[in-house]
C-alpha atoms as a PDB file:
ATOM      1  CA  UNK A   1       0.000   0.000   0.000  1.00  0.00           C
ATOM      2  CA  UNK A   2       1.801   3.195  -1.033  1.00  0.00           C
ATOM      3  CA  UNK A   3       1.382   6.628   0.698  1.00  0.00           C
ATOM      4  CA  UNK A   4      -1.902   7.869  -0.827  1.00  0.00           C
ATOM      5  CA  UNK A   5      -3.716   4.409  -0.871  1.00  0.00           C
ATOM      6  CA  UNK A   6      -2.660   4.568   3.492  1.00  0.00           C
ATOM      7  CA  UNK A   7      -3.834   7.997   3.406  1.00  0.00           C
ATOM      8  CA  UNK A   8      -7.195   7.039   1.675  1.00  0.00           C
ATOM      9  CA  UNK A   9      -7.563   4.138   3.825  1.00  0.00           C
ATOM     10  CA  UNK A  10      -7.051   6.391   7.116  1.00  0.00           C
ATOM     11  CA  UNK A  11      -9.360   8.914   5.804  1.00  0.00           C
ATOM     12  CA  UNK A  12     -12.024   6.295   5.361  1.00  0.00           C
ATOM     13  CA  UNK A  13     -11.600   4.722   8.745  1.00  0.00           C
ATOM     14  CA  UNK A  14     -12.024   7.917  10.421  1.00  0.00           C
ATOM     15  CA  UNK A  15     -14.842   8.744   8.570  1.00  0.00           C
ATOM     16  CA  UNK A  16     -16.705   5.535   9.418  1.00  0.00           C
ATOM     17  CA  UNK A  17     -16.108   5.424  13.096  1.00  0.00           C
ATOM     18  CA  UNK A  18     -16.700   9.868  13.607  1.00  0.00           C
ATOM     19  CA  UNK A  19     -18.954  10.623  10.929  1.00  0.00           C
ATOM     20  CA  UNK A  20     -21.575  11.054  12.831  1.00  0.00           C
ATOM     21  CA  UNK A  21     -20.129  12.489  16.065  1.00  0.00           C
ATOM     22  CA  UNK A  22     -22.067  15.405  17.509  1.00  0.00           C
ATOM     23  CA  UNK A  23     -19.626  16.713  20.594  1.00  0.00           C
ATOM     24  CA  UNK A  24     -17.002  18.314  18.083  1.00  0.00           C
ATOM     25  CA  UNK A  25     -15.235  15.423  17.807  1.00  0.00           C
ATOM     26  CA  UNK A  26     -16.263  14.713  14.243  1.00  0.00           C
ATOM     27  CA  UNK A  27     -14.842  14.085  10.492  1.00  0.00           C
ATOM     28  CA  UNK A  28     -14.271  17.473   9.951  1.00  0.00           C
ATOM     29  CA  UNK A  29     -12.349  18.360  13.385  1.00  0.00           C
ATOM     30  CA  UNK A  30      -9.867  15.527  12.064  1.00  0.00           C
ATOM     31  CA  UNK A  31     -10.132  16.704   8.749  1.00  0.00           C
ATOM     32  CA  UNK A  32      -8.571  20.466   9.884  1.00  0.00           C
ATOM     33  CA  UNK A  33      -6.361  18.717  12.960  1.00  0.00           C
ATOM     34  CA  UNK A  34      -4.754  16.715   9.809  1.00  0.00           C
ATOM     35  CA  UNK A  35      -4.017  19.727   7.205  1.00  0.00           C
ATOM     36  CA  UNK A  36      -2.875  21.599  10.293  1.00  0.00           C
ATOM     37  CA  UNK A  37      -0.917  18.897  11.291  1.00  0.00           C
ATOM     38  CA  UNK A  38       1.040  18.403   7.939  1.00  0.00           C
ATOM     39  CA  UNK A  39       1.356  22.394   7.891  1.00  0.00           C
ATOM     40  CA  UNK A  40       3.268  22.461  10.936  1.00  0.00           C
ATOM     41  CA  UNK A  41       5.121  19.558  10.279  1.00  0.00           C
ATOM     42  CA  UNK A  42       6.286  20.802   6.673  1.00  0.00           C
ATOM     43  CA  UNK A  43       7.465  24.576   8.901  1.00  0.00           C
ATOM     44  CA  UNK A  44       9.355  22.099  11.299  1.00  0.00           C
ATOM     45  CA  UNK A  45      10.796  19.014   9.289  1.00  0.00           C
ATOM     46  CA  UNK A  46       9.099  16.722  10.742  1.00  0.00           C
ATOM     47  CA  UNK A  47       7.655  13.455   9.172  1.00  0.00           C
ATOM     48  CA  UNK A  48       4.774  14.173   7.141  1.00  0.00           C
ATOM     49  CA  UNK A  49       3.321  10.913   7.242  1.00  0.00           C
ATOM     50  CA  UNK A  50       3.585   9.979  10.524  1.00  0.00           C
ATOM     51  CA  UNK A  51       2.080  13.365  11.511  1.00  0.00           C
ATOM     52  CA  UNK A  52      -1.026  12.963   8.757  1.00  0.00           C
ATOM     53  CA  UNK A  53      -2.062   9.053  10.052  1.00  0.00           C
ATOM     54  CA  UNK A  54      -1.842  10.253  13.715  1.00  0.00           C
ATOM     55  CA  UNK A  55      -3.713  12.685  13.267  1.00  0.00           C
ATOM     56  CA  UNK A  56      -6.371  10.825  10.795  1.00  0.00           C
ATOM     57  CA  UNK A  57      -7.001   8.187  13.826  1.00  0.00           C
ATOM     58  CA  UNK A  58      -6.035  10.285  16.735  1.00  0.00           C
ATOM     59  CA  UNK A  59      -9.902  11.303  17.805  1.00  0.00           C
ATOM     60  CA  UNK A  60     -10.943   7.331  16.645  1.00  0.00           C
ATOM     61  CA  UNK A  61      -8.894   6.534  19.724  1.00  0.00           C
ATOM     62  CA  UNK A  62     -10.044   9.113  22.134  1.00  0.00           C
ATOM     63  CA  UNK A  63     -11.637   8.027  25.388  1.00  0.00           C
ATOM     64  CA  UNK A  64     -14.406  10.675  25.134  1.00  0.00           C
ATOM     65  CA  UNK A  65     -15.322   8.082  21.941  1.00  0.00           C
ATOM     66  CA  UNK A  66     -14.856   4.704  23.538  1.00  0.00           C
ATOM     67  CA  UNK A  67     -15.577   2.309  26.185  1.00  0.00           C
ATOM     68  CA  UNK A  68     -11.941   3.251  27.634  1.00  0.00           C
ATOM     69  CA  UNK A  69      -8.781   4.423  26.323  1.00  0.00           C
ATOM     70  CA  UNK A  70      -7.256   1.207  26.072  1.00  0.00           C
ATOM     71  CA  UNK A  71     -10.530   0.063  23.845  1.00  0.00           C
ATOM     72  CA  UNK A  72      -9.891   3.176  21.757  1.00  0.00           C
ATOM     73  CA  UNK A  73      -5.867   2.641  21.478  1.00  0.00           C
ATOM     74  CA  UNK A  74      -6.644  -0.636  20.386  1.00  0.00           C
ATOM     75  CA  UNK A  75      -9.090  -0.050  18.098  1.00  0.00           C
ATOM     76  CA  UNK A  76      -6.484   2.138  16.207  1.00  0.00           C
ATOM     77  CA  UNK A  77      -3.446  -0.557  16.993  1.00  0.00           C
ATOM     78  CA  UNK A  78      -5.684  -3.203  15.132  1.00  0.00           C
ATOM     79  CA  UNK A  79      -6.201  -0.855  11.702  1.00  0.00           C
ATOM     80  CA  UNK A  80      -2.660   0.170  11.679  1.00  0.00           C
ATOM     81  CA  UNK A  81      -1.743  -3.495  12.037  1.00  0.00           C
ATOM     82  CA  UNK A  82      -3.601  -4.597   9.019  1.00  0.00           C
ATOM     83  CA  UNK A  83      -2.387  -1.186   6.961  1.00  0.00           C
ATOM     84  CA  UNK A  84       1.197  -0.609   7.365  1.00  0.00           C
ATOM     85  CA  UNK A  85       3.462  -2.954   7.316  1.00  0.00           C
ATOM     86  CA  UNK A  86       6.388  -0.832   8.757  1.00  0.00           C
ATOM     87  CA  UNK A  87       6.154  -1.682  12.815  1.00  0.00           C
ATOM     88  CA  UNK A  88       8.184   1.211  14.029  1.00  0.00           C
ATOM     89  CA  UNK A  89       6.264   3.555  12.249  1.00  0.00           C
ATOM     90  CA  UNK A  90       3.102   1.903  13.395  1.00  0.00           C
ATOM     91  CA  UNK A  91       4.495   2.142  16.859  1.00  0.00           C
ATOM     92  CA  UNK A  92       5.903   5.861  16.654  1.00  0.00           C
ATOM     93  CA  UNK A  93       1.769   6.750  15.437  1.00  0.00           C
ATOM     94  CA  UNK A  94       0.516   5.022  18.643  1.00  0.00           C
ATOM     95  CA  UNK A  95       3.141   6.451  21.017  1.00  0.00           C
ATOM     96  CA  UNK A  96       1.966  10.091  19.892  1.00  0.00           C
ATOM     97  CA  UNK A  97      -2.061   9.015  20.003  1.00  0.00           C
ATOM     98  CA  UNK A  98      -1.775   7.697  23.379  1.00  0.00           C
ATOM     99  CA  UNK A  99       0.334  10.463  24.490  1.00  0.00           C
ATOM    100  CA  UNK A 100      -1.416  13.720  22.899  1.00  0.00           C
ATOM    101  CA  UNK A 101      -4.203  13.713  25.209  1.00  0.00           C
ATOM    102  CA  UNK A 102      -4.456  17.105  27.186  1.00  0.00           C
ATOM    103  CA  UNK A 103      -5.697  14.546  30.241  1.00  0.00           C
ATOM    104  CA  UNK A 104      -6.179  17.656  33.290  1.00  0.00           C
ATOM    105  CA  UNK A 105      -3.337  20.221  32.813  1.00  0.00           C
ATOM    106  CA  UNK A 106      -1.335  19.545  30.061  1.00  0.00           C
ATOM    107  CA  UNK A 107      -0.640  15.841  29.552  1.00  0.00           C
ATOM    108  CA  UNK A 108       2.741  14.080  29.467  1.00  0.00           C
ATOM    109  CA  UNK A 109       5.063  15.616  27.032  1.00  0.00           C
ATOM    110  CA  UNK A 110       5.549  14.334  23.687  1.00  0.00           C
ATOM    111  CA  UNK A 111       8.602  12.207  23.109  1.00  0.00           C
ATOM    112  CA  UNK A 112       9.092  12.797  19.319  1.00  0.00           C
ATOM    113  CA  UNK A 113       8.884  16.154  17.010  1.00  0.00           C
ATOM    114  CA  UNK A 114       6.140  14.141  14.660  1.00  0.00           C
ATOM    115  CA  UNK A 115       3.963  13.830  18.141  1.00  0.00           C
ATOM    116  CA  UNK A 116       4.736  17.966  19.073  1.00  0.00           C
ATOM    117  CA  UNK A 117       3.204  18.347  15.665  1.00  0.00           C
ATOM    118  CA  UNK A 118       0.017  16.452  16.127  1.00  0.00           C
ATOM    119  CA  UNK A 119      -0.724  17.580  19.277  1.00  0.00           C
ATOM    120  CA  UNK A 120      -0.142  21.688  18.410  1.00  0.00           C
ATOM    121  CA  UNK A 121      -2.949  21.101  15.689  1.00  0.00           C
ATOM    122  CA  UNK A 122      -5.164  19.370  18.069  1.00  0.00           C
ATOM    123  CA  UNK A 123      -4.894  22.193  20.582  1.00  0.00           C
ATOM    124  CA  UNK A 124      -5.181  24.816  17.857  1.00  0.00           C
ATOM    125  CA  UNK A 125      -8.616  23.256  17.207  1.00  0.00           C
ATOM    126  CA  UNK A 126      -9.583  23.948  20.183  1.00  0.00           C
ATOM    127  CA  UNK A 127      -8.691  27.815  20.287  1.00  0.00           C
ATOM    128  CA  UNK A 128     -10.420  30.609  18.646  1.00  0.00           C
ATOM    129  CA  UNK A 129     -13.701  30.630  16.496  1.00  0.00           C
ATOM    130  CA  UNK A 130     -13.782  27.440  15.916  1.00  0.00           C
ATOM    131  CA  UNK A 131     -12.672  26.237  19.468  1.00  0.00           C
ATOM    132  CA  UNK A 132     -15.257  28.188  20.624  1.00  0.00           C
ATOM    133  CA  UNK A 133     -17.778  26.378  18.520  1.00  0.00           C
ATOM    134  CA  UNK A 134     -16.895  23.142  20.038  1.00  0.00           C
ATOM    135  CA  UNK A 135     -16.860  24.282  23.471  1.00  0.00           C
ATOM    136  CA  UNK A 136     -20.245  25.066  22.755  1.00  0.00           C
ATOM    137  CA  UNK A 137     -21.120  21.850  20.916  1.00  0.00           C
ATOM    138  CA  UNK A 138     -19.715  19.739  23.491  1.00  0.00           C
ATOM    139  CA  UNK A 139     -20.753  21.235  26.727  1.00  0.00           C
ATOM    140  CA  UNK A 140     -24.815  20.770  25.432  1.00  0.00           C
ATOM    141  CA  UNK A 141     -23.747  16.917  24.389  1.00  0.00           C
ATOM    142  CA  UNK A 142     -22.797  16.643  27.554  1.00  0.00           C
ATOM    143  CA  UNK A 143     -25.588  18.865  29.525  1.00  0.00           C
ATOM    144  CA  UNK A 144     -23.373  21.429  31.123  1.00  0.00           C
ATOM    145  CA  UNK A 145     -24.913  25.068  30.774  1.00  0.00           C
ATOM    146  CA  UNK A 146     -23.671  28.079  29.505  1.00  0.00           C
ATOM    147  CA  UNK A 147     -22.776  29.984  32.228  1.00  0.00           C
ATOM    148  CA  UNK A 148     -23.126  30.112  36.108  1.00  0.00           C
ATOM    149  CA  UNK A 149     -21.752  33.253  37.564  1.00  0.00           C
ATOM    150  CA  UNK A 150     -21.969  31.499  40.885  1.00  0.00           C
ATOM    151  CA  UNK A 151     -19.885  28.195  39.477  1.00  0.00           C
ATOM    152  CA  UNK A 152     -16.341  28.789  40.077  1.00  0.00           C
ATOM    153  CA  UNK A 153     -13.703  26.997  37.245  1.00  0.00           C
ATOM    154  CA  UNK A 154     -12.401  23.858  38.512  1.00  0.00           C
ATOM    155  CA  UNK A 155      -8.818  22.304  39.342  1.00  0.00           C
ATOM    156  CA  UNK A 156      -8.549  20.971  36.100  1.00  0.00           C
ATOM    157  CA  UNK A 157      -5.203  19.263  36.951  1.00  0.00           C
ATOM    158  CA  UNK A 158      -6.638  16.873  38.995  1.00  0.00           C
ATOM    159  CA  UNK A 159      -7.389  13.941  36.435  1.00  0.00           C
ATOM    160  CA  UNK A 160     -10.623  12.744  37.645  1.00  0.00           C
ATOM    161  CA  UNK A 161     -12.410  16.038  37.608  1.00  0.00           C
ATOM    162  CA  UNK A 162     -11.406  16.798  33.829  1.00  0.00           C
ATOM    163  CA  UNK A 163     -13.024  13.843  32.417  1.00  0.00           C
ATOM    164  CA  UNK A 164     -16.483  14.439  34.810  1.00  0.00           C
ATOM    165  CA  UNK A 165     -18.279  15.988  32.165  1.00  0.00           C
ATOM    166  CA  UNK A 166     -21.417  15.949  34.039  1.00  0.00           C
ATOM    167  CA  UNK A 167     -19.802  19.250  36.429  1.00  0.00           C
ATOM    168  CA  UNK A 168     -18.578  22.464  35.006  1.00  0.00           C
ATOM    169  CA  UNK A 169     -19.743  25.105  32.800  1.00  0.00           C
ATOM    170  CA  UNK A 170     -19.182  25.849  28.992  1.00  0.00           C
ATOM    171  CA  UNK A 171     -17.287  29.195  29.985  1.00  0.00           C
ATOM    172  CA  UNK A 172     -15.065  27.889  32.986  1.00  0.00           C
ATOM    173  CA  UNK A 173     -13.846  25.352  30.060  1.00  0.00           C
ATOM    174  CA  UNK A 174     -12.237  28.659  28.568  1.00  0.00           C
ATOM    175  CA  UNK A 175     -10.254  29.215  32.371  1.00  0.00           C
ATOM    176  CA  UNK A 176      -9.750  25.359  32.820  1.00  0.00           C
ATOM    177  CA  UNK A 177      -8.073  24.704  29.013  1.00  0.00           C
ATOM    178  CA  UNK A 178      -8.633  26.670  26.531  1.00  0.00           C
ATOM    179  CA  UNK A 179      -6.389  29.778  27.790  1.00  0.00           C
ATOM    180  CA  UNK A 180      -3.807  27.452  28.642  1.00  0.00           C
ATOM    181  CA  UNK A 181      -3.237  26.288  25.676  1.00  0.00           C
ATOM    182  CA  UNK A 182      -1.122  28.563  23.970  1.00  0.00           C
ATOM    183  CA  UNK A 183       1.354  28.295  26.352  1.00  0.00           C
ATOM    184  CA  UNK A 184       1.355  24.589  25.950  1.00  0.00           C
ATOM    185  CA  UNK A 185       2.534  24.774  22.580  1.00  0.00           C
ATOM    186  CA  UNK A 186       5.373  22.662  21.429  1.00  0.00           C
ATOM    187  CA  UNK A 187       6.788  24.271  18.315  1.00  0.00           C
ATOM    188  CA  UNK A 188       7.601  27.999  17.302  1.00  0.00           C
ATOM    189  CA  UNK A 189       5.165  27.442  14.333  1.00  0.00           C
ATOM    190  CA  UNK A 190       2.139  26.301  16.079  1.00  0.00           C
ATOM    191  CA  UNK A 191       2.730  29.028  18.661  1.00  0.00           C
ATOM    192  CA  UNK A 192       2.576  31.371  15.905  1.00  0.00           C
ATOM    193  CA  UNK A 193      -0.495  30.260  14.908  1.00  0.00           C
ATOM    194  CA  UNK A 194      -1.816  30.003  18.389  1.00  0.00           C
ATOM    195  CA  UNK A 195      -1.498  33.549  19.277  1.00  0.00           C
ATOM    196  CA  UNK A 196      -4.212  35.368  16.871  1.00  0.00           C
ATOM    197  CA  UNK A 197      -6.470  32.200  18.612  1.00  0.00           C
ATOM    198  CA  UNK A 198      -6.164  32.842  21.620  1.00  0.00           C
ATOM    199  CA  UNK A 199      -6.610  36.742  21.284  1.00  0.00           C
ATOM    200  CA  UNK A 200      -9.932  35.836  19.780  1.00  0.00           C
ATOM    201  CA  UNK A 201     -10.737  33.987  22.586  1.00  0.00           C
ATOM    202  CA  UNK A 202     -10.091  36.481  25.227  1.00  0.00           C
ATOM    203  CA  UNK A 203     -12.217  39.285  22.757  1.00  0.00           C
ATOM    204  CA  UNK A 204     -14.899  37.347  23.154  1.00  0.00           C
ATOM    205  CA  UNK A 205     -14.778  36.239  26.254  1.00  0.00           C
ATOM    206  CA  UNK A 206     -14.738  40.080  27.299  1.00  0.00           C
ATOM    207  CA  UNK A 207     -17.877  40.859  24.863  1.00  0.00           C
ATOM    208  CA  UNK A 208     -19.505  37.749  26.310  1.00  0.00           C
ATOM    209  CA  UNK A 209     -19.302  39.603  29.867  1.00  0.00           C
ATOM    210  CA  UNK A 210     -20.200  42.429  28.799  1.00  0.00           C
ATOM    211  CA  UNK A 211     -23.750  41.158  27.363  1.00  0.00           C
ATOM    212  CA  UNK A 212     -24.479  39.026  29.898  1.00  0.00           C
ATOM    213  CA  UNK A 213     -24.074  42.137  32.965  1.00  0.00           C
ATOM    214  CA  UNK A 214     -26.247  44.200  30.555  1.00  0.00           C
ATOM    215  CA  UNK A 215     -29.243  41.499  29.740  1.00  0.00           C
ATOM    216  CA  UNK A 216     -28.604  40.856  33.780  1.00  0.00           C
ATOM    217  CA  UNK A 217     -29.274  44.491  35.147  1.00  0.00           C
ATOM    218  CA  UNK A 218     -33.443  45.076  35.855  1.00  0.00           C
ATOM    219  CA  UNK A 219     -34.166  47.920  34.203  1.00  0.00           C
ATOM    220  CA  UNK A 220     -34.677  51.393  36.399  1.00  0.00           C
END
């Protein structure tokens, strides 16, 4: 199987198993985490392919997705398996999907430049307009409102409490991950890219105070 034929294959897989994911998790978050990913990886020198298939099955993986992480990683170790025929590569591509995971605080750090790659276009999908979007998406998937003025952000480092999705709001997600994330950033090119993101972020977060006091005041 050469290079676009994997590719395809990848493509097709993710497709199949996030297609019809409604928590932001779906084809097209892979699709831009993927371009992304090769971007970055084409600024840095890193391995194109590595970084494209990691990316292409990174979310088929995910916890959020499956039983358990080990059910996801081995979902992914099982297609890779039957695909690609070179081992260490198929071993360097699960070592950055079961490694990229922010996890509560910031995750263990990635081991290779391929898996810095991967996991800067992740993150950057979660930033700015978009990441936004999926905040939004995500947090009414999973039931949590909007915003509770009286609902402080949690400890996010604390394992446990980042994957109850049943607590939080959708804006304490912006103070528990999303404005850490630019700092987080592995490469000078993704951190680049981060910084007009997370601007946006903050912009709206101050516009999104600003309506909320107003439709909260009574009228005189």
């Amino acid at each position: 199987m050469d290079h676009e034929q994997l590719i395809a294959a990848a493509e097709g897989f993710a497709k199949e198993q996030l297609g019809r994911d409604t928590t932001g998790h779906d084809w097209f978050h892979t699709d831009r985490v993927r371009n992304t990913a090769a971007l970055i990886a084409g600024m840095e020198g890193a391995d194109v392919l590595v970084c494209t298939i990691a990316a292409l099955l990174h979310d088929v993986a995910d916890e959020k997705l499956n039983d358990s992480k080990e059910a996801g990683l081995q979902k992914v170790a099982g297609w890779l398996e039957e695909h690609l025929e070179d081992a260490g590569q198929t071993g360097h591509i699960m070592q950055i999907i079961g490694t990229m995971s922010f996890s509560g605080g910031g995750g263990a750090p990635m081991s290779t430049l391929e898996g810095q790659c991967v996991q800067d276009a992740d993150r950057l999908d979660a930033l700015g307009a978009i990441g936004i979007a999926r905040t939004m998406v995500f947090s009414g998937a999973k039931g949590r409102p909007v915003y509770d003025p009286q609902e402080a952000p949690r400890d996010e480092s604390l394992r446990k409490e980042y994957r109850d999705y049943s607590k939080g709001t959708a804006v304490n997600h912006f103070y528990e991950k999303l404005l850490k994330l630019k700092d987080l950033m592995n490469t000078s090119y993704g951190r680049k890219l981060a910084e007009e993101r997370h601007d946006f972020m903050l912009l709206y977060l101050e516009q999104f105070y600003k309506e909320w006091n107003q439709g909260s005041r009574k009228p005189l």
